[in-house]
C-alpha atoms as a PDB file:
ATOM      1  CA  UNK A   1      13.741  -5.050  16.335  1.00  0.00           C
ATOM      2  CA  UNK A   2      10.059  -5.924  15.371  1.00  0.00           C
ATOM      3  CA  UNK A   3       7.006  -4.624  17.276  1.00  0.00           C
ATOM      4  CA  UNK A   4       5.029  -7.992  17.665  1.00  0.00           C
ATOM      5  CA  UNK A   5       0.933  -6.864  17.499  1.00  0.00           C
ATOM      6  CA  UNK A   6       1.257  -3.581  15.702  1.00  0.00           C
ATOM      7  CA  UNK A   7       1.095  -3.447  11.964  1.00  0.00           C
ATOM      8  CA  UNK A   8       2.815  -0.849  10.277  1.00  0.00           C
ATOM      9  CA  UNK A   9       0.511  -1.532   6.770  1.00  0.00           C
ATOM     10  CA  UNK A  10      -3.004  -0.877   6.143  1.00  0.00           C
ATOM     11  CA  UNK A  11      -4.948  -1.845   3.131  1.00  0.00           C
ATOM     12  CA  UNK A  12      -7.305   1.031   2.220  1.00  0.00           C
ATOM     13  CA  UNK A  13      -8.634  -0.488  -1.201  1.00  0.00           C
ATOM     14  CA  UNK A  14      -9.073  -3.456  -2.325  1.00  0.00           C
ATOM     15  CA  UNK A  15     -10.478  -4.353  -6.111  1.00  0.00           C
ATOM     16  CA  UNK A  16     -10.769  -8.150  -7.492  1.00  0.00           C
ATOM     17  CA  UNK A  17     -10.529 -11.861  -6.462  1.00  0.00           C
ATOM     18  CA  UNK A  18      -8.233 -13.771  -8.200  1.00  0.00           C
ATOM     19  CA  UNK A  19      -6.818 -10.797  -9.801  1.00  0.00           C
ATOM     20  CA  UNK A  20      -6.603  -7.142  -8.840  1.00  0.00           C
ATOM     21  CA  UNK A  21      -5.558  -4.539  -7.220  1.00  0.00           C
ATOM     22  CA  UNK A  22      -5.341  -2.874  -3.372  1.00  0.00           C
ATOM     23  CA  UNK A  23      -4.040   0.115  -2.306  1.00  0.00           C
ATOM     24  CA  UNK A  24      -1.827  -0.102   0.966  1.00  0.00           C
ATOM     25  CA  UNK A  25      -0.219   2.784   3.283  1.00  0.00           C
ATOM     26  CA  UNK A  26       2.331   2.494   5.128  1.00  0.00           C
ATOM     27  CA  UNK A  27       1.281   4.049   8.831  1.00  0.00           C
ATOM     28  CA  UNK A  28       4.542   5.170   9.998  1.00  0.00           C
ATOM     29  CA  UNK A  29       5.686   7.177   6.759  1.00  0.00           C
ATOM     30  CA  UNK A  30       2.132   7.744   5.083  1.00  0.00           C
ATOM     31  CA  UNK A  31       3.279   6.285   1.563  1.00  0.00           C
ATOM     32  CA  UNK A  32       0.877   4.765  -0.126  1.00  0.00           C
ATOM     33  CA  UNK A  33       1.718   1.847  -2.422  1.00  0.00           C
ATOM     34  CA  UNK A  34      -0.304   0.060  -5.103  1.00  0.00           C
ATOM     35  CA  UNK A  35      -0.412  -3.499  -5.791  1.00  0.00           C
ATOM     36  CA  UNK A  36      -1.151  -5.991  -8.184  1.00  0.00           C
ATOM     37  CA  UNK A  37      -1.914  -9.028  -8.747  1.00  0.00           C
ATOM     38  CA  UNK A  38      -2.736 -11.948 -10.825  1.00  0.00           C
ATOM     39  CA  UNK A  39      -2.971 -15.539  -9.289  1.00  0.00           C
ATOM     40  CA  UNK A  40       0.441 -15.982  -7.880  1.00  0.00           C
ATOM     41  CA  UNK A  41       2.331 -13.284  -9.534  1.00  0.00           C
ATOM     42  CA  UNK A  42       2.085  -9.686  -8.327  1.00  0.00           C
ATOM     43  CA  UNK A  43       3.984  -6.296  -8.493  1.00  0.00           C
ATOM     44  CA  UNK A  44       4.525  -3.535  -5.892  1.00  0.00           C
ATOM     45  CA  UNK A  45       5.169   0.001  -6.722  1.00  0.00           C
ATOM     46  CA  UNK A  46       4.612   3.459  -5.047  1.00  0.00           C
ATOM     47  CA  UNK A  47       1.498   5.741  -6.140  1.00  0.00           C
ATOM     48  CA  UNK A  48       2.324   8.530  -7.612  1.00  0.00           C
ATOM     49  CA  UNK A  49       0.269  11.850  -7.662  1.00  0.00           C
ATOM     50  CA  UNK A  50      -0.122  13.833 -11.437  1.00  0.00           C
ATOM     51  CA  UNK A  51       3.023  15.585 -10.325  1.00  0.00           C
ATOM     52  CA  UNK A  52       4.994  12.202 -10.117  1.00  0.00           C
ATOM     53  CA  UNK A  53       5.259  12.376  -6.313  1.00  0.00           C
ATOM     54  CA  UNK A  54       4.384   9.908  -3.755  1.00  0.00           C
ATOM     55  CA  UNK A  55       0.934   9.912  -2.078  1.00  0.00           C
ATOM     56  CA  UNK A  56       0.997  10.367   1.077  1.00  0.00           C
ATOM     57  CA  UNK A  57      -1.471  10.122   3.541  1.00  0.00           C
ATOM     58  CA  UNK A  58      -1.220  11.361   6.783  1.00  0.00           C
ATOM     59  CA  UNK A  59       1.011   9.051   9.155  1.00  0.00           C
ATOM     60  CA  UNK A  60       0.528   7.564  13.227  1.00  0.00           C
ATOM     61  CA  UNK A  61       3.020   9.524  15.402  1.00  0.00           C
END
């Protein structure tokens, strides 16, 4: 079920120490996701272009 050595997610920005925020794709679909955090708590959420569609970046094939 799971590839073992290949990782699907990529971080592609990364802002902060403690607190912050990264920007992650996802290399099979392209999505990009942003994420936050603060010590131990932290949100997930897709990034959204002006339009209010996903970002996407292009994907592995």
């Amino acid at each position: 079920m799971f590839n073992k050595g290949e990782d699907r997610f990529q971080v592609l920005y990364k802002q902060g120490k403690l607190s912050g925020y990264k920007i992650i794709v996802d290399k099979k679909t392209g999505v990009n996701y942003l994420f936050t955090y603060d010590g131990y708590a932290g949100g997930l959420t897709v990034l959204l272009d002006r339009e209010g569609n996903p970002v996407i970046s292009p994907a592995e094939k």
